[in-house]
Protein backbone atom coordinates (compact mmCIF):
# COMPACT_ATOMS: atom_id res chain seq x y z
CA UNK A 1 -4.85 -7.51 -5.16
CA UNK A 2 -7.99 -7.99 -4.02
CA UNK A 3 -10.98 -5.71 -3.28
CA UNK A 4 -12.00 -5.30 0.41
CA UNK A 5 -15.03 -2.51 1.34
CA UNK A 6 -16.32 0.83 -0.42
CA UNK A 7 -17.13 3.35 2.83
CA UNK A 8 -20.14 6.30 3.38
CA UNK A 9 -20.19 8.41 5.58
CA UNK A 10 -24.10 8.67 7.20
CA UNK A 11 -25.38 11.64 9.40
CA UNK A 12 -28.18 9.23 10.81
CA UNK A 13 -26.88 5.76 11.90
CA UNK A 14 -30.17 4.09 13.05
CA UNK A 15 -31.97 5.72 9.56
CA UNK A 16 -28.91 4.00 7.19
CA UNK A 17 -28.87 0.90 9.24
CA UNK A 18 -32.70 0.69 8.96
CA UNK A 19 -31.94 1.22 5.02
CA UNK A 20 -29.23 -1.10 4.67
CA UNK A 21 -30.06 -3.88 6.64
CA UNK A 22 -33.91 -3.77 7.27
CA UNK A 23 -35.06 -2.65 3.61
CA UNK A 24 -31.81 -3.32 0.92
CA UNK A 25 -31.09 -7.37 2.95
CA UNK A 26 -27.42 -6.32 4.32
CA UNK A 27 -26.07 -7.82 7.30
CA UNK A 28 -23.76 -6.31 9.69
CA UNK A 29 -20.77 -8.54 10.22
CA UNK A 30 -19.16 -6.27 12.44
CA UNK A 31 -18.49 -3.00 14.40
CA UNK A 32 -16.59 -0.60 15.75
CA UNK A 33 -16.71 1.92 18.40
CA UNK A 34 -13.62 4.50 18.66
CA UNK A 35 -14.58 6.87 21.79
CA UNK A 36 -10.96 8.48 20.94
CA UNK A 37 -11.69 9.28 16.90
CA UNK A 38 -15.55 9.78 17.82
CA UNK A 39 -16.85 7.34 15.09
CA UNK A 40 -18.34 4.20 14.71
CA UNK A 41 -17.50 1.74 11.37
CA UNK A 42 -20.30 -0.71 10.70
CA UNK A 43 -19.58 -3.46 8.27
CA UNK A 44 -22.62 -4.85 6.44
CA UNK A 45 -22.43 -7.73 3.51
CA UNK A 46 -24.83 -8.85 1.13
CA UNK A 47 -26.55 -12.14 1.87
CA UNK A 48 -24.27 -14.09 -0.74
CA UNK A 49 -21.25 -12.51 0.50
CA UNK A 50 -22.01 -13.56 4.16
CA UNK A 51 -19.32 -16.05 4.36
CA UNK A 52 -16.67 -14.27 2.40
CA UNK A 53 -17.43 -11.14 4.78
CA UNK A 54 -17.04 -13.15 7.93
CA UNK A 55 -13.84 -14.49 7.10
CA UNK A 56 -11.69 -12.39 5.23
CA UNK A 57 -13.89 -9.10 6.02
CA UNK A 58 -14.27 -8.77 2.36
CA UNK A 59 -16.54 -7.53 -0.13
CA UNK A 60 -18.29 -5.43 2.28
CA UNK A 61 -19.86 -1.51 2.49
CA UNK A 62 -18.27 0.23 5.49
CA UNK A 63 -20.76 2.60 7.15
CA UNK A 64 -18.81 5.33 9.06
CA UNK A 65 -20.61 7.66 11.25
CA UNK A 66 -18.84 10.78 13.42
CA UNK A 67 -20.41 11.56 16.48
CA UNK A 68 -19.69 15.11 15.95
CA UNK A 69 -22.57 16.06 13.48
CA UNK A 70 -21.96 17.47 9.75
CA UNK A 71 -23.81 18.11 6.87
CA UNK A 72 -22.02 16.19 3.86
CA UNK A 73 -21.70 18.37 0.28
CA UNK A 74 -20.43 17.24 -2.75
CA UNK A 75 -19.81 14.06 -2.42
CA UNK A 76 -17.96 14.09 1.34
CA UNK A 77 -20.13 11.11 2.63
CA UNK A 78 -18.46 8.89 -0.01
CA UNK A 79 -15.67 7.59 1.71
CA UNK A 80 -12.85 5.36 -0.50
CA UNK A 81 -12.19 1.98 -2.03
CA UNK A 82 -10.06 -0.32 -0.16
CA UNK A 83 -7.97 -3.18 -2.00
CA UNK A 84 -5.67 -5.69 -0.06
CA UNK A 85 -2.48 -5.77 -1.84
CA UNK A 86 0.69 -8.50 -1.19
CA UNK A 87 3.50 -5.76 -0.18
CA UNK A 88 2.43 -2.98 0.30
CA UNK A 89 6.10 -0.84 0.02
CA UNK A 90 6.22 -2.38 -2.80
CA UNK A 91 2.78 -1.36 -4.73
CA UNK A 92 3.46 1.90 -3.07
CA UNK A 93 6.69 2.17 -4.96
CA UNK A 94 5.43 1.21 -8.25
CA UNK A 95 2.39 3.19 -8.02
CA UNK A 96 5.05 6.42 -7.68
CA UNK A 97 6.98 5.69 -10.35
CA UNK A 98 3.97 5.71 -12.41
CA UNK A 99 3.49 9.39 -11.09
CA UNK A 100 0.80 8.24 -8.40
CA UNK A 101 0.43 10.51 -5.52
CA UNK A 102 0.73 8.52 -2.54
CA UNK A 103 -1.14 11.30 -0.11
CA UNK A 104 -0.88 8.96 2.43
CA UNK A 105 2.42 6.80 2.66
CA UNK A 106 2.43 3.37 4.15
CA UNK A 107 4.53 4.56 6.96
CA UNK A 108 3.17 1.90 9.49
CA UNK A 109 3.47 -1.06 7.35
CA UNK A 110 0.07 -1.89 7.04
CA UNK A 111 -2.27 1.57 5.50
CA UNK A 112 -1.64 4.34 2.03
CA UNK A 113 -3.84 6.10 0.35
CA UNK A 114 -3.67 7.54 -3.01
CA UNK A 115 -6.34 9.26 -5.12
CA UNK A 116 -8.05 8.44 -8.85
CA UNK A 117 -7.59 10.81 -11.81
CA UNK A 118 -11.11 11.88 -10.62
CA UNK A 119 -9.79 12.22 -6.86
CA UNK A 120 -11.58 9.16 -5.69
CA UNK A 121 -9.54 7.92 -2.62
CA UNK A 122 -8.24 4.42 -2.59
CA UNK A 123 -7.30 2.51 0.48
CA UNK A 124 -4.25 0.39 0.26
CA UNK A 125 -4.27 -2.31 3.12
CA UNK A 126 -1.43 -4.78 3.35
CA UNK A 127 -2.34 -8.54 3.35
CA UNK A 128 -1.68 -10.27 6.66
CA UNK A 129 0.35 -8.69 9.39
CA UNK A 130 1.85 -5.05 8.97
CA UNK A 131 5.33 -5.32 7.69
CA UNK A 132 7.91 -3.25 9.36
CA UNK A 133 8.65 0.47 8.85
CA UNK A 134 10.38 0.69 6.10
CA UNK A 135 12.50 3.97 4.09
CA UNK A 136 11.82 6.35 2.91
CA UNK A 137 8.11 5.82 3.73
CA UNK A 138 8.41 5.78 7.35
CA UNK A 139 9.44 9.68 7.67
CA UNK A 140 7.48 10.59 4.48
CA UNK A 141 4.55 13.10 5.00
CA UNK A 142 0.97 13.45 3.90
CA UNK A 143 0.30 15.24 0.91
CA UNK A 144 -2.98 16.60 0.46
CA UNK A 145 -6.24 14.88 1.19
CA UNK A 146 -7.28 11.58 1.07
């Protein structure tokens, strides 16, 4: 396992980025723009994480800003934890039989997300290339939030 990108949510992208980048010494090692979902993820790194960032995208803070505007309470702008992990069926099965939640099964191959005893949403990204749908997490549903 290895640990990839903690994500905020910010209302004002140009303010954070200012804050990040301009005042804290983040760069941003990439971006994207998804007119369909109406957000943009910004990926900034810390100066001694530069080369790290740029080629395996990791450790990194994932800005995420939605076009539509909303005020975030209780905590909503803190996004998740992501971790890389080797098979990701496989974590997602042991992770179950340890009673884990898994709000948000791996049906694609590649993406779950569970939650902390504190409800803290973790991000489970499989290493490398998505594997292929797989029972009985391709049909399974969400459950909950995450």
């Amino acid at each position: 396992m290895r640990y990839l990108h903690t994500m905020v949510r910010v209302k004002d992208l140009e303010q954070s980025l200012h804050f990040y980048c301009t005042v804290f010494g983040l760069t941003e090692t990439r971006r994207i723009e998804n007119e369909k979902g109406r957000f943009t993820l910004i990926y900034l790194a810390a100066p001694d994480d530069m080369d790290s960032a740029k080629n395996k995208h990791s450790p990194e803070l994932e800005l995420t800003y939605n076009w539509d505007k909303e005020d975030y309470h209780g905590g909503r702008n803190f996004g998740h934890l992501a971790y890389e992990v080797d098979n990701i069926y496989e974590t997602c099965k042991h992770l179950s039989e340890q009673g884990i939640v898994i709000n948000r099964p791996p049906r694609d191959g590649h993406m779950a997300f569970i939650k902390s005893p504190d409800g803290i949403s973790i991000e489970l990204l499989q290493k490398g290339e998505k594997l292929a749908p797989q029972e009985p997490w391709a049909s399974m549903n969400n459950t909950g939030t995450w």
